[in-house]
Protein backbone atom coordinates (compact mmCIF):
# COMPACT_ATOMS: atom_id res chain seq x y z
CA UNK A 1 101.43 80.90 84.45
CA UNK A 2 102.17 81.85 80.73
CA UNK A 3 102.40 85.20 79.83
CA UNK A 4 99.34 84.63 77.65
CA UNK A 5 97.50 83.07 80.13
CA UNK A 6 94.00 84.86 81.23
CA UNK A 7 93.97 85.16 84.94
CA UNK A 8 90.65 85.57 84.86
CA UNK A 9 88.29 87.56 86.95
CA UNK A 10 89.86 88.74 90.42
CA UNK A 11 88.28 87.75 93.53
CA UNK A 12 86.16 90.56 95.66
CA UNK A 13 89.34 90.95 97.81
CA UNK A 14 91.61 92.03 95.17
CA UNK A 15 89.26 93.68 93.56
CA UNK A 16 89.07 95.98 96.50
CA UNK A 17 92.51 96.39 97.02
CA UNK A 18 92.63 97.57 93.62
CA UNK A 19 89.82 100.29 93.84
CA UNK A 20 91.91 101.42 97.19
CA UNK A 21 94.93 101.81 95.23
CA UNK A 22 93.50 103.43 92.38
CA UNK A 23 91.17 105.86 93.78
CA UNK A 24 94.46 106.35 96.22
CA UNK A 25 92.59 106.60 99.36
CA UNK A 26 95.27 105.59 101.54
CA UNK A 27 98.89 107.51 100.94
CA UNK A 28 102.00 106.81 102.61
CA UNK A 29 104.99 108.90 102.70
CA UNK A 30 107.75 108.43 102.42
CA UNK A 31 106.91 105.89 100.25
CA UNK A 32 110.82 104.62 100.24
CA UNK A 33 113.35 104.88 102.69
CA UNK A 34 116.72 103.00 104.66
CA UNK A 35 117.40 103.17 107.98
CA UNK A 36 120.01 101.60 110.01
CA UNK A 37 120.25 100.27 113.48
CA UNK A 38 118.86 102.67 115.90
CA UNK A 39 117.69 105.57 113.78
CA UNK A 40 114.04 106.55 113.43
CA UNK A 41 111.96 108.35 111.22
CA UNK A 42 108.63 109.70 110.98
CA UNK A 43 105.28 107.51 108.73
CA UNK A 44 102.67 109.62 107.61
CA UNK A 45 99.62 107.95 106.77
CA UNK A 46 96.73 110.19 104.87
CA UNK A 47 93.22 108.45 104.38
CA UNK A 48 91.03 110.03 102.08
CA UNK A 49 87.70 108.24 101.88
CA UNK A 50 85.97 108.98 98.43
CA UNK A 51 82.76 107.29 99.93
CA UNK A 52 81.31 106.20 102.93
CA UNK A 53 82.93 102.41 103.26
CA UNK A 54 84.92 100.87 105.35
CA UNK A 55 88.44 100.74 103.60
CA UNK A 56 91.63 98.60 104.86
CA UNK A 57 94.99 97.99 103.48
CA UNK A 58 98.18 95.94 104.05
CA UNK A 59 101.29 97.82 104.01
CA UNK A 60 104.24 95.73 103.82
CA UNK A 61 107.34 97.07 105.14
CA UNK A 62 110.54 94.97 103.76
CA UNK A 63 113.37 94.83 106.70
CA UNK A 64 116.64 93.80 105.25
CA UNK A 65 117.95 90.32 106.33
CA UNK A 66 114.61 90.12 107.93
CA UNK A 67 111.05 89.35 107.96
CA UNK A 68 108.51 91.92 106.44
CA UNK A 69 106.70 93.79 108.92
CA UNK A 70 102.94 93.90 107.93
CA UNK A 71 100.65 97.36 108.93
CA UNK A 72 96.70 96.57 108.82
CA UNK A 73 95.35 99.84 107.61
């Protein structure tokens, strides 16, 4: 797509996704982090409804030399 280029209105998904992030209703921490073989640590999720919805997310988790690991919030 050019830089230019209108992408034009987004579809009801995304446009969901977007009020999620933006209205952060859904926080993750840490939101960073390496680990390597073996170790642990602690995810905290916080959900903060702004409204009475029903809200889900996708969390992608990026595992090196690996697939992603995908969280349905």
């Amino acid at each position: 797509m050019e830089p230019w280029a209108d992408p034009g209105e987004p579809t009801p998904e995304k446009a969901f996704e977007k009020h999620i992030l933006d209205n952060k209703i859904f926080n993750v921490q840490p939101r960073q982090g390496t680990l390597n073989p073996g170790e642990q640590m602690e995810l905290n999720v916080f959900y903060y409804p702004k409204e009475t919805k029903r809200h889900h997310l996708k969390a992608f988790l990026q595992i090196m030399n690996g697939k992603p690991l995908i969280i349905n919030f």
